[in-house]
C-alpha atoms as a PDB file:
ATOM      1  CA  UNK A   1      31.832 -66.828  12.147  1.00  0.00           C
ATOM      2  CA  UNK A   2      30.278 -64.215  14.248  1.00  0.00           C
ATOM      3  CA  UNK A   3      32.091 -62.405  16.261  1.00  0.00           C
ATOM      4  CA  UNK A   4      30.196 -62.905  19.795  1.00  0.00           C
ATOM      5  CA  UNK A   5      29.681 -66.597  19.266  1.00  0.00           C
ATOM      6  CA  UNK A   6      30.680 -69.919  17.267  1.00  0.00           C
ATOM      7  CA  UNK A   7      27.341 -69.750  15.288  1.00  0.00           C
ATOM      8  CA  UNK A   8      27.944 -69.333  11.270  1.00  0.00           C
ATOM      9  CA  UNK A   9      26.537 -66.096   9.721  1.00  0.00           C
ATOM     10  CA  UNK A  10      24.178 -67.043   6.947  1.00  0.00           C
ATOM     11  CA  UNK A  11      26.608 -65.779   4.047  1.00  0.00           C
ATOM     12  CA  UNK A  12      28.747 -68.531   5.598  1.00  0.00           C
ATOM     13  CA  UNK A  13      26.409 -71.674   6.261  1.00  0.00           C
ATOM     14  CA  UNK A  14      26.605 -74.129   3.042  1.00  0.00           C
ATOM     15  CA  UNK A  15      31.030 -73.160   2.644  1.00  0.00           C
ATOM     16  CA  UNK A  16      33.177 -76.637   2.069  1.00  0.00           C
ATOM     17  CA  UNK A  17      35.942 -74.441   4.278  1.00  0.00           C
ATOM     18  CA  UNK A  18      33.183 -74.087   7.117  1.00  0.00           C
ATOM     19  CA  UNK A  19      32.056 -77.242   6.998  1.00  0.00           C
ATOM     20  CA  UNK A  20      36.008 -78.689   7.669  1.00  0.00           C
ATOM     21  CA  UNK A  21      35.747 -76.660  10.559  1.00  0.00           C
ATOM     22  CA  UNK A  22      32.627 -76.521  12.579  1.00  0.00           C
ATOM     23  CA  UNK A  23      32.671 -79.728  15.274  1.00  0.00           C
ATOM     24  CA  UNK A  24      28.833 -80.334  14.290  1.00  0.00           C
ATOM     25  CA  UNK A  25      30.135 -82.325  11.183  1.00  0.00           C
ATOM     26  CA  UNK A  26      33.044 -84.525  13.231  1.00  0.00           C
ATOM     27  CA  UNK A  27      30.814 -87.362  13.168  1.00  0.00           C
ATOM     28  CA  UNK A  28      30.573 -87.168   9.371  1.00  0.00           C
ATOM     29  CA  UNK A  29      34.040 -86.071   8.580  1.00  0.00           C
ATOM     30  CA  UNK A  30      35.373 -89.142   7.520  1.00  0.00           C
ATOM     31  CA  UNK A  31      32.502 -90.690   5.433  1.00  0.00           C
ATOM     32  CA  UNK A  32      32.996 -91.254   1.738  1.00  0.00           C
ATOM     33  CA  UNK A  33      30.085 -89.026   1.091  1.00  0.00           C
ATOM     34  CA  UNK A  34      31.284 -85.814   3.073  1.00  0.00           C
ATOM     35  CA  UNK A  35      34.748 -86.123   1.627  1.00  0.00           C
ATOM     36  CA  UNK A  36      33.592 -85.852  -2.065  1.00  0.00           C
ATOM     37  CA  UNK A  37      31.109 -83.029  -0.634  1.00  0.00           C
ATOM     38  CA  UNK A  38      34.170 -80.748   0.365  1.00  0.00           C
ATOM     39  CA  UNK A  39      36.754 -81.944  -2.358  1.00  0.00           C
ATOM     40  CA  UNK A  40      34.128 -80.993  -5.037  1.00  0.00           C
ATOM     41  CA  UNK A  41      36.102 -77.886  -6.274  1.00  0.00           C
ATOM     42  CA  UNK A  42      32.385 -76.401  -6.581  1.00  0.00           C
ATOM     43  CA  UNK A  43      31.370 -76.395  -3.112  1.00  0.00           C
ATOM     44  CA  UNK A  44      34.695 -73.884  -2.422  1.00  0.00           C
ATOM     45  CA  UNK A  45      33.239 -71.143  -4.265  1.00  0.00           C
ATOM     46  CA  UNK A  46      31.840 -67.722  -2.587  1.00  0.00           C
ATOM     47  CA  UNK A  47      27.956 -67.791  -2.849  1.00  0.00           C
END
């Protein structure tokens, strides 16, 4: 995250670890769908 606000840098927009984080994606957090988004070992990797 930035330092002045909650906004993601751009290095740090498509993460898995961001993406457990940021309160945009609560509504999606517990679909099916999301969940095998962020356990897909790729999606952990630095860009």
């Amino acid at each position: 995250m930035s330092k002045t606000t909650d906004t993601p840098t751009s290095s740090q927009r498509t993460r898995a670890s961001l993406l457990r984080r940021l309160r945009d994606w609560d509504d999606v957090r517990d679909a099916p769908e999301f969940k095998a988004l962020l356990a897909d070992p790729k999606n952990s990797e630095p860009l």
